[in-house]
N, C-alpha and C. Protein backbone atom coordinates (compact mmCIF):
# COMPACT_ATOMS: atom_id res chain seq x y z
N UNK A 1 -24.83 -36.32 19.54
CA UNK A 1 -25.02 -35.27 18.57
C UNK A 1 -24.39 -35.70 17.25
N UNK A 2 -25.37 -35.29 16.46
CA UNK A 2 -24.37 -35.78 15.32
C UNK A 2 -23.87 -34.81 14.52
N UNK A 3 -23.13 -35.34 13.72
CA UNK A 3 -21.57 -34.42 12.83
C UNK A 3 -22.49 -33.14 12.36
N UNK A 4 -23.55 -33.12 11.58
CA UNK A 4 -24.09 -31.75 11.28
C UNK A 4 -24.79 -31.21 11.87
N UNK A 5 -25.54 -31.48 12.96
CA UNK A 5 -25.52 -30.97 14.42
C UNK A 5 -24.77 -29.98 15.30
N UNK A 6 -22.88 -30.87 14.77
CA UNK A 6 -22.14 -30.71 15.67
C UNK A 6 -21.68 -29.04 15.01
N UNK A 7 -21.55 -29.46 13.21
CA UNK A 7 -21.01 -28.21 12.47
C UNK A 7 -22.13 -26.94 12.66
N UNK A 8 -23.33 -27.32 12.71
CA UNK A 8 -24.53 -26.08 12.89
C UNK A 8 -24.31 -25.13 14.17
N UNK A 9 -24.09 -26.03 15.19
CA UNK A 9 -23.78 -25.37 16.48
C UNK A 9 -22.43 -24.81 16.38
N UNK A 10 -21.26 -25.03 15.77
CA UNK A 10 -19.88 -24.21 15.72
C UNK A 10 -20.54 -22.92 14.82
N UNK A 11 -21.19 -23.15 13.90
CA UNK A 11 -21.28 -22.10 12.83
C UNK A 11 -22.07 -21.05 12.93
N UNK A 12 -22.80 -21.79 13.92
CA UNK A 12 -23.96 -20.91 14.62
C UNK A 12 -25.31 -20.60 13.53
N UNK A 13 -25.78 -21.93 12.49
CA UNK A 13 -26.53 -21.98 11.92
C UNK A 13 -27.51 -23.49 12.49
N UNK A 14 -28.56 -23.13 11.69
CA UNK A 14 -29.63 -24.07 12.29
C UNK A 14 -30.39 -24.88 10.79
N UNK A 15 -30.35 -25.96 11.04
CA UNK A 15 -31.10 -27.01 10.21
C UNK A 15 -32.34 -27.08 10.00
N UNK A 16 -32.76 -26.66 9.45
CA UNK A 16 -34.37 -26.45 9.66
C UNK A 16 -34.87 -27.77 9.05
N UNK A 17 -35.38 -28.63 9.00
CA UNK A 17 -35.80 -30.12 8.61
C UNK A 17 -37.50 -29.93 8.18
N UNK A 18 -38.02 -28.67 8.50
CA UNK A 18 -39.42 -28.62 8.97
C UNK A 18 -39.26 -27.36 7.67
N UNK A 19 -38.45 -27.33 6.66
CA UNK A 19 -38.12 -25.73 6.02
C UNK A 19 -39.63 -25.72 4.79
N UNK A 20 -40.25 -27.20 4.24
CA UNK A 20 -41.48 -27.02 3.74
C UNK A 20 -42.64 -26.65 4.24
N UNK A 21 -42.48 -26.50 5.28
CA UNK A 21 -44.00 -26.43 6.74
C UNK A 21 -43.61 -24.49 7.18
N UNK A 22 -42.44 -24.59 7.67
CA UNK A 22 -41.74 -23.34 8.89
C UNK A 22 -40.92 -22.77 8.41
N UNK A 23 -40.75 -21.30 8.45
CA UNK A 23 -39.54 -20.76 8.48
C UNK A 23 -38.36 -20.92 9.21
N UNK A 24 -36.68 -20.98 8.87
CA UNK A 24 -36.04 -21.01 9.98
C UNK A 24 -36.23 -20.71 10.82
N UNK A 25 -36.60 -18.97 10.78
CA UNK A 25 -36.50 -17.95 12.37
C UNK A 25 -37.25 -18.67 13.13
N UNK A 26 -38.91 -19.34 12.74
CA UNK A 26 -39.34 -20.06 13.56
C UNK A 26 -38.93 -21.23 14.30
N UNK A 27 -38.28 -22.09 13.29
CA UNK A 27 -38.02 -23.21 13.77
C UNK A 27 -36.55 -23.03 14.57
N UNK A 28 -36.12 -22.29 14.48
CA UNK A 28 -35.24 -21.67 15.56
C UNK A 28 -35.60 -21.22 16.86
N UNK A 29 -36.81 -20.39 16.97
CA UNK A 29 -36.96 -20.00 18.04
C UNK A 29 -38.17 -20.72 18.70
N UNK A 30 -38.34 -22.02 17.93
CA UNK A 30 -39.68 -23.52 18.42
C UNK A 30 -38.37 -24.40 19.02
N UNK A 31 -37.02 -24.54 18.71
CA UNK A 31 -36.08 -25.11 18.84
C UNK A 31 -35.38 -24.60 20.31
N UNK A 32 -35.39 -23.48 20.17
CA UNK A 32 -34.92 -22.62 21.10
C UNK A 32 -35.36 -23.11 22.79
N UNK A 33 -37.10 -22.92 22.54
CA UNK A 33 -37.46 -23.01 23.54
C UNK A 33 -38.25 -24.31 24.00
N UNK A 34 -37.40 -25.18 23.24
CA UNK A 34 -38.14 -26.64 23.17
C UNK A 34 -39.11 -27.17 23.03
N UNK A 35 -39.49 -26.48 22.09
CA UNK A 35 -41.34 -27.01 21.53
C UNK A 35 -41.37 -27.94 20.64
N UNK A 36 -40.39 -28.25 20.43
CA UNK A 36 -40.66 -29.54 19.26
C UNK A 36 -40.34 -30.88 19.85
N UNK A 37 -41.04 -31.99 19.09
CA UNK A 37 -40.96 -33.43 19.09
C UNK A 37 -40.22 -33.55 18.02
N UNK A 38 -38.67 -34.12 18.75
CA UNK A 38 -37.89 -34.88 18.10
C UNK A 38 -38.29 -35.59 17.40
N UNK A 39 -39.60 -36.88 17.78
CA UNK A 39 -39.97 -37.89 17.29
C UNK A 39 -40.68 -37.58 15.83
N UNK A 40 -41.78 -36.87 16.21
CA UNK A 40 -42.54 -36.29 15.56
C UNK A 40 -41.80 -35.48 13.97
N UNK A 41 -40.71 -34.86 14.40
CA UNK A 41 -39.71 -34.03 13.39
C UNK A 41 -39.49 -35.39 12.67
N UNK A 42 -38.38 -36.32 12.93
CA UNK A 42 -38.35 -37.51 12.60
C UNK A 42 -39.34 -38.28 11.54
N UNK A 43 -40.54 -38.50 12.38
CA UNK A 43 -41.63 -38.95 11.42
C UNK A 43 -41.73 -38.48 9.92
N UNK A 44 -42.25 -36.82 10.23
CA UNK A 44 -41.98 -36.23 8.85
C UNK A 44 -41.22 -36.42 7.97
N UNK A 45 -40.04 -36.20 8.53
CA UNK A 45 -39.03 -36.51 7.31
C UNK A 45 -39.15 -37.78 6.99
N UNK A 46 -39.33 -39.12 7.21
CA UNK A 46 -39.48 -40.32 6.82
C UNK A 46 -40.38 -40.01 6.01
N UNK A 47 -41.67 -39.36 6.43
CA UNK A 47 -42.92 -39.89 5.54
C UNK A 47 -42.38 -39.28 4.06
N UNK A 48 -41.81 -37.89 4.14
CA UNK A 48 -41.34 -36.85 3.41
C UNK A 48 -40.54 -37.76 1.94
N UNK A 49 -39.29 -38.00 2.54
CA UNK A 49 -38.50 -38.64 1.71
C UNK A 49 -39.17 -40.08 1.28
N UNK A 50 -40.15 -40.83 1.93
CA UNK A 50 -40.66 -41.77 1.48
C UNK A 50 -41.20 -41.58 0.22
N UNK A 51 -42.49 -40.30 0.70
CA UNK A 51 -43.08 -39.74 -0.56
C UNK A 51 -42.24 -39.22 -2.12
N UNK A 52 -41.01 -38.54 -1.29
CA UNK A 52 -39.64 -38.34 -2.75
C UNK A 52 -39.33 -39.58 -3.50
N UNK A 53 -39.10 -40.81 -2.82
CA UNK A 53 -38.72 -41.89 -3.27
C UNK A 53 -39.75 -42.93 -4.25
N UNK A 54 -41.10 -42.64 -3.56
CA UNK A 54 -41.91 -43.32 -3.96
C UNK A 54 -42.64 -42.43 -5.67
N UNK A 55 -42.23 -40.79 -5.58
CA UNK A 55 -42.69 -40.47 -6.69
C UNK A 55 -41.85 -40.34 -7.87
N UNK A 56 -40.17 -41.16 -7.62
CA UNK A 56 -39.29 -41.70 -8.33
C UNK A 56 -39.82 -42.88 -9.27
N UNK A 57 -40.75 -43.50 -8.50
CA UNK A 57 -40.98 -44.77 -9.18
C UNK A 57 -40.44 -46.19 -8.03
N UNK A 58 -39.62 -46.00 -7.08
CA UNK A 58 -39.45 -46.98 -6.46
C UNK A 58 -39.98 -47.17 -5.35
N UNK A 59 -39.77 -48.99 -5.83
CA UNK A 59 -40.91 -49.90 -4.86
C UNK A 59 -40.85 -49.35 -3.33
N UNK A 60 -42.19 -49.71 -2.37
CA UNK A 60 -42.54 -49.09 -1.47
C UNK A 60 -41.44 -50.22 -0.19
N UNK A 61 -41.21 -51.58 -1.14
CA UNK A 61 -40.68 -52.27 -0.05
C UNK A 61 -38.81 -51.50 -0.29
N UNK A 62 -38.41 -50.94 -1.38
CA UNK A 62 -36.64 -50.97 -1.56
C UNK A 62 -36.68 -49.36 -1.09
N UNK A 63 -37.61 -48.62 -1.16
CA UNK A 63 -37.83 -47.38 -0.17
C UNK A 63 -37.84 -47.78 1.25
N UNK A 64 -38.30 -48.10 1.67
CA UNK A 64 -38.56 -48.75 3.50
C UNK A 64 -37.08 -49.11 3.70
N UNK A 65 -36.74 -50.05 2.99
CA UNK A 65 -35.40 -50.47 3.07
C UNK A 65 -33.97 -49.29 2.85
N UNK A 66 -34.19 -48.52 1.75
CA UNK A 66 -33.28 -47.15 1.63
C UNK A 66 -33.40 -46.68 2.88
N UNK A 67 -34.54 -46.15 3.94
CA UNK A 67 -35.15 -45.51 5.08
C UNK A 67 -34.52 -46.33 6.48
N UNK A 68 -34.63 -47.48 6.23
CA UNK A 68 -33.75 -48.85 7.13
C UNK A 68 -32.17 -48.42 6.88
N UNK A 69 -31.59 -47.95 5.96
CA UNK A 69 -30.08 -47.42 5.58
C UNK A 69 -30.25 -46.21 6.75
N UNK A 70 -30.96 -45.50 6.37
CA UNK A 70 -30.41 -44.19 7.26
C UNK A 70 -30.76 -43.81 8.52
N UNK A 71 -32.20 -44.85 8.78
CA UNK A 71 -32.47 -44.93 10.55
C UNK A 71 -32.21 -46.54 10.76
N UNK A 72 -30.85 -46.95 11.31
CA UNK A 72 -30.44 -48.11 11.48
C UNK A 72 -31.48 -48.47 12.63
N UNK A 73 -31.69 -47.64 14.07
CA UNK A 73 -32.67 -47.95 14.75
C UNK A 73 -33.88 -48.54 14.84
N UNK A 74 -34.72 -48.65 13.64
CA UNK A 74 -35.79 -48.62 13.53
C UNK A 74 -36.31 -49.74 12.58
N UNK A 75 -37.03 -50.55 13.24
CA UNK A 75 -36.95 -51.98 11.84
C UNK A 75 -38.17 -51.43 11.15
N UNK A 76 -38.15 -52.61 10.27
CA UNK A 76 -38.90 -52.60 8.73
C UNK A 76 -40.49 -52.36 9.17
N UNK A 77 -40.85 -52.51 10.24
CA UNK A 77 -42.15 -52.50 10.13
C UNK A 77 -42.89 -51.37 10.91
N UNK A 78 -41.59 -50.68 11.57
CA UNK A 78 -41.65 -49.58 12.25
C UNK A 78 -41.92 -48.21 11.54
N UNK A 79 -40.93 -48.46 10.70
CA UNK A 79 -40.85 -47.21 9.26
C UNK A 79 -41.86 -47.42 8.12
N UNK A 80 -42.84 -48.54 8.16
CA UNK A 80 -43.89 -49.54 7.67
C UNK A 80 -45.04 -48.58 8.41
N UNK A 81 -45.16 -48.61 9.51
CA UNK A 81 -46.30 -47.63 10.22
C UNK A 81 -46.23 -46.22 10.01
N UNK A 82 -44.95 -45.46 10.32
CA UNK A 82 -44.64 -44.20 10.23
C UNK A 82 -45.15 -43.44 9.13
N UNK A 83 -44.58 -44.23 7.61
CA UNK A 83 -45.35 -43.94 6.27
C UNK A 83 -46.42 -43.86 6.02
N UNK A 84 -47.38 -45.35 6.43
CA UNK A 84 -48.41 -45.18 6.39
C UNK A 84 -49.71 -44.81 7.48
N UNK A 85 -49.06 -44.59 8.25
CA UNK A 85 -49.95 -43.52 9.17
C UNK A 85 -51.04 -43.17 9.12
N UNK A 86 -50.37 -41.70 8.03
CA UNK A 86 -52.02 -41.11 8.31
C UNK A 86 -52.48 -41.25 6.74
N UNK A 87 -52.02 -42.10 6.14
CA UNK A 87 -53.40 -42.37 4.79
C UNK A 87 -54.64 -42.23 4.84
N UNK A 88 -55.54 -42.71 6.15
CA UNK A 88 -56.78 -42.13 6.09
C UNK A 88 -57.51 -41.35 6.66
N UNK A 89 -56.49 -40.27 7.13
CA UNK A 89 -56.64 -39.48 8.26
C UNK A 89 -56.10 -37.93 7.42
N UNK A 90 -55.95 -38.16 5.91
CA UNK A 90 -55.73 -36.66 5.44
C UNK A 90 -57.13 -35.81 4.41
């Protein structure tokens, strides 16, 4: 679990990661009863902040790499697919 995880559950508040798509109450009570893909949650936010980064102006390779900073798990070509995904599928 991690540290703001750990503070949400003492405080008895919830992170909503999904807050452009869902309302908390929802994503609280999709959370609740385990309807969500971790993975999937995950994805989004990559593609999400990719898209923030990329409409900064920075390169698509020192974005991937910023994204490589904060999911140490996941190599360059992994977070390489995730982004570009669904480009031709919207």
């Amino acid at each position: 679990m991690e540290l703001m995880e750990i503070m949400e559950v003492a405080n008895g508040t919830v992170h909503n990661p999904l807050s452009g798509l869902i309302g908390d109450d929802v994503y609280e009570l999709l959370e609740t009863h385990n309807l969500l893909n971790e993975k999937g949650v995950r994805d989004y936010q990559i593609r999400k902040r990719f898209r923030e980064m990329r409409s900064e102006d920075v390169p698509a390779y020192d974005a991937i790499e910023s994204l490589r900073d904060e999911y140490p798990y996941l190599q360059f070509d992994t977070i390489r697919k995730i982004v570009y995904k669904l480009n031709g599928k919207r």
